[in-house]
Protein backbone atom coordinates (compact mmCIF):
# COMPACT_ATOMS: atom_id res chain seq x y z
CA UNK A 1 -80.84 -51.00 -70.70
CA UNK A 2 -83.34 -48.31 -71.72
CA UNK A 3 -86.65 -49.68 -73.01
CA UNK A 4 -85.56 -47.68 -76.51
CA UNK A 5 -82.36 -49.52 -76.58
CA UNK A 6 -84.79 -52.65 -76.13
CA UNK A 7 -86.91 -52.31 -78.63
CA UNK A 8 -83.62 -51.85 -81.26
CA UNK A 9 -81.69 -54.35 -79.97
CA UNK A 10 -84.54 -56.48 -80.45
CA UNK A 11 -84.87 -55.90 -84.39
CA UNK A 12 -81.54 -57.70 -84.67
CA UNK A 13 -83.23 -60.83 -82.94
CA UNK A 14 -86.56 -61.15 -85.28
CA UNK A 15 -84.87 -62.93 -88.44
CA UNK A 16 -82.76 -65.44 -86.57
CA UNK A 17 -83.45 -68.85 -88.06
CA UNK A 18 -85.48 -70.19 -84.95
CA UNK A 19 -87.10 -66.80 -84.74
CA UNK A 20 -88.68 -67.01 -88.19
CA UNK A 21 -89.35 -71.26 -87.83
CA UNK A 22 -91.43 -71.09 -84.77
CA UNK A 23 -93.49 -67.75 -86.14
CA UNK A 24 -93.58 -69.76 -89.20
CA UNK A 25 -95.14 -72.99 -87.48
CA UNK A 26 -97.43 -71.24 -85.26
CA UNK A 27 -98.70 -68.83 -87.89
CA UNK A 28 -99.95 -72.02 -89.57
CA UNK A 29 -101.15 -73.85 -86.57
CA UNK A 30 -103.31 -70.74 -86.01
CA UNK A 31 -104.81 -70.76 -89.48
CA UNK A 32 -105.31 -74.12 -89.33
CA UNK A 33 -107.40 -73.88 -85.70
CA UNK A 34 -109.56 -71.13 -87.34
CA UNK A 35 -110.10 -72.93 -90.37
CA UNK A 36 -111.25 -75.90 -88.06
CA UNK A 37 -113.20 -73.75 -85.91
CA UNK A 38 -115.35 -71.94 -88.84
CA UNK A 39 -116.43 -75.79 -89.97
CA UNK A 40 -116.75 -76.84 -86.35
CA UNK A 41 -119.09 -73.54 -85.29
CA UNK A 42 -120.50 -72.51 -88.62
CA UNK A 43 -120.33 -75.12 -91.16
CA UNK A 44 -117.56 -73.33 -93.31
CA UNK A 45 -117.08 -69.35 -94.39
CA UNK A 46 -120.25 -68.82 -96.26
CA UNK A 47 -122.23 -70.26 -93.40
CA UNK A 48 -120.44 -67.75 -90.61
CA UNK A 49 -121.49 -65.32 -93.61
CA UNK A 50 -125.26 -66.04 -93.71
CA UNK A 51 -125.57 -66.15 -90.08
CA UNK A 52 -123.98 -62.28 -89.35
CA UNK A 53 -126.47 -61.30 -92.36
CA UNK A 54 -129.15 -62.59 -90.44
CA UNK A 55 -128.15 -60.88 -87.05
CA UNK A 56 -127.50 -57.87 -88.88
CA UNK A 57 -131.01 -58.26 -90.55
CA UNK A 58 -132.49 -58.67 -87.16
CA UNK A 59 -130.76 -55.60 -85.62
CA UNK A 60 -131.98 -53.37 -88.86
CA UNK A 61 -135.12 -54.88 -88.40
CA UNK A 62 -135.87 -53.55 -84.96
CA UNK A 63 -134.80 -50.15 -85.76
CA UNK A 64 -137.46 -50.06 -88.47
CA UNK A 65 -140.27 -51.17 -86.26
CA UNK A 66 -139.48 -48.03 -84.14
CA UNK A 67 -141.46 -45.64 -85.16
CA UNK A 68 -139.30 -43.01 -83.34
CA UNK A 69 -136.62 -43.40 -85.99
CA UNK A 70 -139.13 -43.82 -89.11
CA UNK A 71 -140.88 -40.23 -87.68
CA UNK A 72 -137.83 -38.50 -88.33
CA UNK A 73 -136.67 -40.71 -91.33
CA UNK A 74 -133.32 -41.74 -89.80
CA UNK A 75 -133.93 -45.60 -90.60
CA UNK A 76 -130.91 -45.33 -93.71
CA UNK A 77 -128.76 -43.80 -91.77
CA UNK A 78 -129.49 -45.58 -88.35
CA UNK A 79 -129.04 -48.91 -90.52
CA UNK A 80 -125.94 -47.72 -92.37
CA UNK A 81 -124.36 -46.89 -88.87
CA UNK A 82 -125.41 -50.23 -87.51
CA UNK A 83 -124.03 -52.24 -90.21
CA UNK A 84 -120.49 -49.61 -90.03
CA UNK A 85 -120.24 -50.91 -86.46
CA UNK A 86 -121.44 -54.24 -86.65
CA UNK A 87 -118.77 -54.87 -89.34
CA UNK A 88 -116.06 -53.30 -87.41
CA UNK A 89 -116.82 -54.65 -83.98
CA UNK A 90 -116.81 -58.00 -85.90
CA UNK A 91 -113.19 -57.49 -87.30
CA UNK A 92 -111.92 -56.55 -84.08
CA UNK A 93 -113.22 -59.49 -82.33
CA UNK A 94 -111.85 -61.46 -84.93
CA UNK A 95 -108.93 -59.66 -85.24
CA UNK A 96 -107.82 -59.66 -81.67
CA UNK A 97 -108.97 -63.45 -80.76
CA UNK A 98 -106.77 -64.26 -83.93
CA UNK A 99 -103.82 -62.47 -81.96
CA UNK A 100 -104.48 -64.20 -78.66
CA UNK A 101 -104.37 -67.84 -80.49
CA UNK A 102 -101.41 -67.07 -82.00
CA UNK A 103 -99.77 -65.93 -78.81
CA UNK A 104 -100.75 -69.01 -76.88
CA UNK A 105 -100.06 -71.32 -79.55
CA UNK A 106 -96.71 -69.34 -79.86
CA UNK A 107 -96.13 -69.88 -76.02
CA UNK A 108 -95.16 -73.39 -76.56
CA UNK A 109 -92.09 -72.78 -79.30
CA UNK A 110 -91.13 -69.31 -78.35
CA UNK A 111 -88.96 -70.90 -75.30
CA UNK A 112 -86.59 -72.14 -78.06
CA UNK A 113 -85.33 -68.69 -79.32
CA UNK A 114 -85.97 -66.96 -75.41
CA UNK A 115 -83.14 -69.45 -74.22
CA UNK A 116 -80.89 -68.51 -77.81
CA UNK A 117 -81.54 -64.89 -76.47
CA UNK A 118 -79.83 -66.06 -73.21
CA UNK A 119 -77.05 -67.58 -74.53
CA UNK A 120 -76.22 -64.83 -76.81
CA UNK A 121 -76.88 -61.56 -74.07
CA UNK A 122 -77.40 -62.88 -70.71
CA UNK A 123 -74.79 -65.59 -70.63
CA UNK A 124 -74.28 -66.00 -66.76
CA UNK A 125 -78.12 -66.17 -66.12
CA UNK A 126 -79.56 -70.22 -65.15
CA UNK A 127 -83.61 -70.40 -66.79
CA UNK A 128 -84.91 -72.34 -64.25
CA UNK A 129 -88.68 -71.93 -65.44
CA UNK A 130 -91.95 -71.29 -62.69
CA UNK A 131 -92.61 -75.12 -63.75
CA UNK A 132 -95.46 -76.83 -65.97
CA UNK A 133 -98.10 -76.69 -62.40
CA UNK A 134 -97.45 -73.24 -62.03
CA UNK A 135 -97.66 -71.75 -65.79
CA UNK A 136 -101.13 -73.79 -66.13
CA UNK A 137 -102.82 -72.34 -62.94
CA UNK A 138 -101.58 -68.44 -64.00
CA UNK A 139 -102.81 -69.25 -68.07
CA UNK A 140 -105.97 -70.51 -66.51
CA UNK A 141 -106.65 -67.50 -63.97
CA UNK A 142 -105.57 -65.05 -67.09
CA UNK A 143 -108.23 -66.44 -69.34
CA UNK A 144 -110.94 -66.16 -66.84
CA UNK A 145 -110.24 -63.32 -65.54
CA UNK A 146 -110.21 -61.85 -69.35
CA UNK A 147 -113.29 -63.55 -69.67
CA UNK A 148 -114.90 -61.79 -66.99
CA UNK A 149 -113.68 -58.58 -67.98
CA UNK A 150 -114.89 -59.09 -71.76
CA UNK A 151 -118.18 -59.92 -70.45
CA UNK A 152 -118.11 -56.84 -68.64
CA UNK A 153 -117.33 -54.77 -71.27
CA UNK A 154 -119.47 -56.39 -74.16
CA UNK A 155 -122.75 -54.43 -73.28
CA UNK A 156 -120.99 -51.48 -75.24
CA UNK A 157 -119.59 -52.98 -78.33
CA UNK A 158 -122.03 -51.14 -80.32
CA UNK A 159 -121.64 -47.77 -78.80
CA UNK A 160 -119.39 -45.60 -80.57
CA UNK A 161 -116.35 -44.59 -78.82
CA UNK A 162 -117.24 -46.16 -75.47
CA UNK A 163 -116.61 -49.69 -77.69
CA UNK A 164 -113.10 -48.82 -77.41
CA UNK A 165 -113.03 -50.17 -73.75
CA UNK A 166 -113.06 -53.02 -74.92
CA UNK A 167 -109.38 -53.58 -75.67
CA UNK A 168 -108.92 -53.62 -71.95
CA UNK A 169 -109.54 -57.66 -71.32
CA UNK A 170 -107.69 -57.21 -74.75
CA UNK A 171 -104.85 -55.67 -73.55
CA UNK A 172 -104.99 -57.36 -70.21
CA UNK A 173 -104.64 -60.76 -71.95
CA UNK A 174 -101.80 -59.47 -74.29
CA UNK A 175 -99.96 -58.37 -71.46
CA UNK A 176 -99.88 -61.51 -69.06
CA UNK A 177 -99.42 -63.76 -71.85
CA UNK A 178 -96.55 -62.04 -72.94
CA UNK A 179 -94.88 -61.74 -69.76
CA UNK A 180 -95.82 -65.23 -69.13
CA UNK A 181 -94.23 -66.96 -71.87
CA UNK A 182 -90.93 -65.54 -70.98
CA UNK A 183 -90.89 -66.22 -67.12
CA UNK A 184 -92.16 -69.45 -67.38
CA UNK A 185 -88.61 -70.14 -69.33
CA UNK A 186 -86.66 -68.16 -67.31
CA UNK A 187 -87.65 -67.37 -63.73
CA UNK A 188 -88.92 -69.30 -60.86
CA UNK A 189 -91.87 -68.13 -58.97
CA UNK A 190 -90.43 -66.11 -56.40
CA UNK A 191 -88.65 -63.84 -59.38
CA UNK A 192 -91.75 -63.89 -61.14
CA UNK A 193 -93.61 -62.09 -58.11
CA UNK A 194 -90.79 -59.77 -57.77
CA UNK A 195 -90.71 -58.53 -61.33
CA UNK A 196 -94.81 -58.10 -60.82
CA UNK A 197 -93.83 -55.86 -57.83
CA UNK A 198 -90.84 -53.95 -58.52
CA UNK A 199 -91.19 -53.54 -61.93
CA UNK A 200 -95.08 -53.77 -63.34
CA UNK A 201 -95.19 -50.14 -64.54
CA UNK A 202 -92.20 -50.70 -66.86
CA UNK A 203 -93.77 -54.25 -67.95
CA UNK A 204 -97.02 -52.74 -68.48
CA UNK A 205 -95.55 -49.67 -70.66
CA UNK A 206 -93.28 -52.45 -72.48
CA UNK A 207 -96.41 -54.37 -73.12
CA UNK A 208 -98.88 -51.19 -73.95
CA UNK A 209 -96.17 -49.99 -76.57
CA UNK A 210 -96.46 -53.47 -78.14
CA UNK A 211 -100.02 -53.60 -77.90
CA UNK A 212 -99.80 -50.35 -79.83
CA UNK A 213 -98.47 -51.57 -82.57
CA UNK A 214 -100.71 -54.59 -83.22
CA UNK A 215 -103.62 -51.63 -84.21
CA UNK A 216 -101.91 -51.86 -87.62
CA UNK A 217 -103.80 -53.84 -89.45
CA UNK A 218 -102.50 -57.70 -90.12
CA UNK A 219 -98.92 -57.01 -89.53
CA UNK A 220 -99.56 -55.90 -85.88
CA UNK A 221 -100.48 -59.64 -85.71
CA UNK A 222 -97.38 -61.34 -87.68
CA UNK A 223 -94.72 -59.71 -85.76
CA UNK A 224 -96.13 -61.07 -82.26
CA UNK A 225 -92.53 -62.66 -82.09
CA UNK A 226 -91.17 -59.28 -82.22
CA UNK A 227 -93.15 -58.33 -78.85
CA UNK A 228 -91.81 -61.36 -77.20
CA UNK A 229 -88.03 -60.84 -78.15
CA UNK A 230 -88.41 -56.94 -76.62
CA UNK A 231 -90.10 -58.97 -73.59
CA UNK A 232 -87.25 -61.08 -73.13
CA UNK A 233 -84.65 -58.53 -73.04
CA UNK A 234 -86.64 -56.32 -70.45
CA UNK A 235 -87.22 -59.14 -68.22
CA UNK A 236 -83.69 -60.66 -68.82
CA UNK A 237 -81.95 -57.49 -68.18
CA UNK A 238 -85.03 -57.32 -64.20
CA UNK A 239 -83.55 -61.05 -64.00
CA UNK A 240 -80.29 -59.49 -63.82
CA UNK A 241 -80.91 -56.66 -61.05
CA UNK A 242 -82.86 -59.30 -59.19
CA UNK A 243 -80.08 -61.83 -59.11
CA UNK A 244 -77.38 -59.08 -58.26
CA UNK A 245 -79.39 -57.94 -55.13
């Protein structure tokens, strides 16, 4: 099946009943662990609020002690461009760690409809699953190697253009979580190495066009479960060559 033909056969998937429950469910879990997070971390909304104002008072600050910049009266502008970027590396951050959440939180329900997807396409293929020791270690190494990358890469969140790299632990930790939450239904360990090997350029591209689509704002986020049903019929329809060989 062509990765086209994927991505269509998949929008007959999205509004199945158990489709639309477990988005439903997790959606709400993730609002609710953000909620609990701003009054764990902050103290609530308006205290995250007061506490960027003040970083963003101590950034504009500096720039106004350097006389450089007050020489050549470029402190308004310098400022306004700080604050541009300051605002939307914060929604980014936001956005994207909201997305991640979601998609782990959406790891543990999304092996109901995967198996429905089975039943209904792939009839003849067994899930055996890479087993609960085995999906921890890989969803451990993921998030720390993310980490590491997103460590790497902070040092240019406030450079324009070069801030962009960023979506690399981004896309990095899109991509093996999605992958992830469909082998860990489906294929034991040994397939799960082979589809890494045979076929990682066409999971990557399958991934990257996904990832493209969560740059639109707030519904690139909701239809995560869209991203895993194309997931599950590309690696459903490797299972299949892998089996046959």
């Amino acid at each position: 099946m062509s990765i086209p033909t994927i991505f269509i056969r998949a929008l007959e998937d999205v509004f199945a009943p158990k489709v639309l429950w477990a988005s439903l469910f997790s959606f709400l879990l993730t609002l609710a662990f953000f909620v609990g997070a701003l009054w764990v971390l902050f103290g609530g909304v308006d205290a995250l609020l007061v506490s960027m104002t003040h970083q963003l008072e101590g950034i504009e600050a500096g720039l106004e002690n350097n006389w450089l910049l007050s020489f050549f009266s470029l402190v308004l502008i310098a400022k306004t461009l700080v604050s541009v970027l300051f605002f939307l590396s914060s929604a980014m951050v936001v956005y994207y760690l909201f997305l991640m959440v979601y998609s782990i939180i959406m790891g543990f329900f999304a092996g109901v409809f995967i198996k429905e997807i089975g039943v209904r396409y792939y009839p003849s293929l067994h899930c055996y699953g890479i087993g609960m020791t085995h999906y921890i270690w890989v969803l451990i190494k993921t998030l720390l190697v993310a980490l590491v990358l997103l460590v790497l890469f902070s040092p240019l969140m406030f450079v324009p253009l070069l801030n962009m790299l960023l979506l690399v632990p981004v896309f990095y930790l899109f991509h093996r979580l999605l992958v992830l939450e469909i082998v860990s239904v489906l294929n034991t360990k040994e397939e799960y190495a082979l589809i890494q090997t045979r076929f990682g350029a066409q999971t990557r591209l399958v991934s990257a066009l996904c990832f493209a689509m969560t740059l639109i704002p707030i519904v690139g986020v909701i239809i995560y479960p869209y991203y895993v049903i194309v997931m599950s019929h590309f690696v459903y329809g490797k299972t299949e060559e892998i089996r046959r060989s």
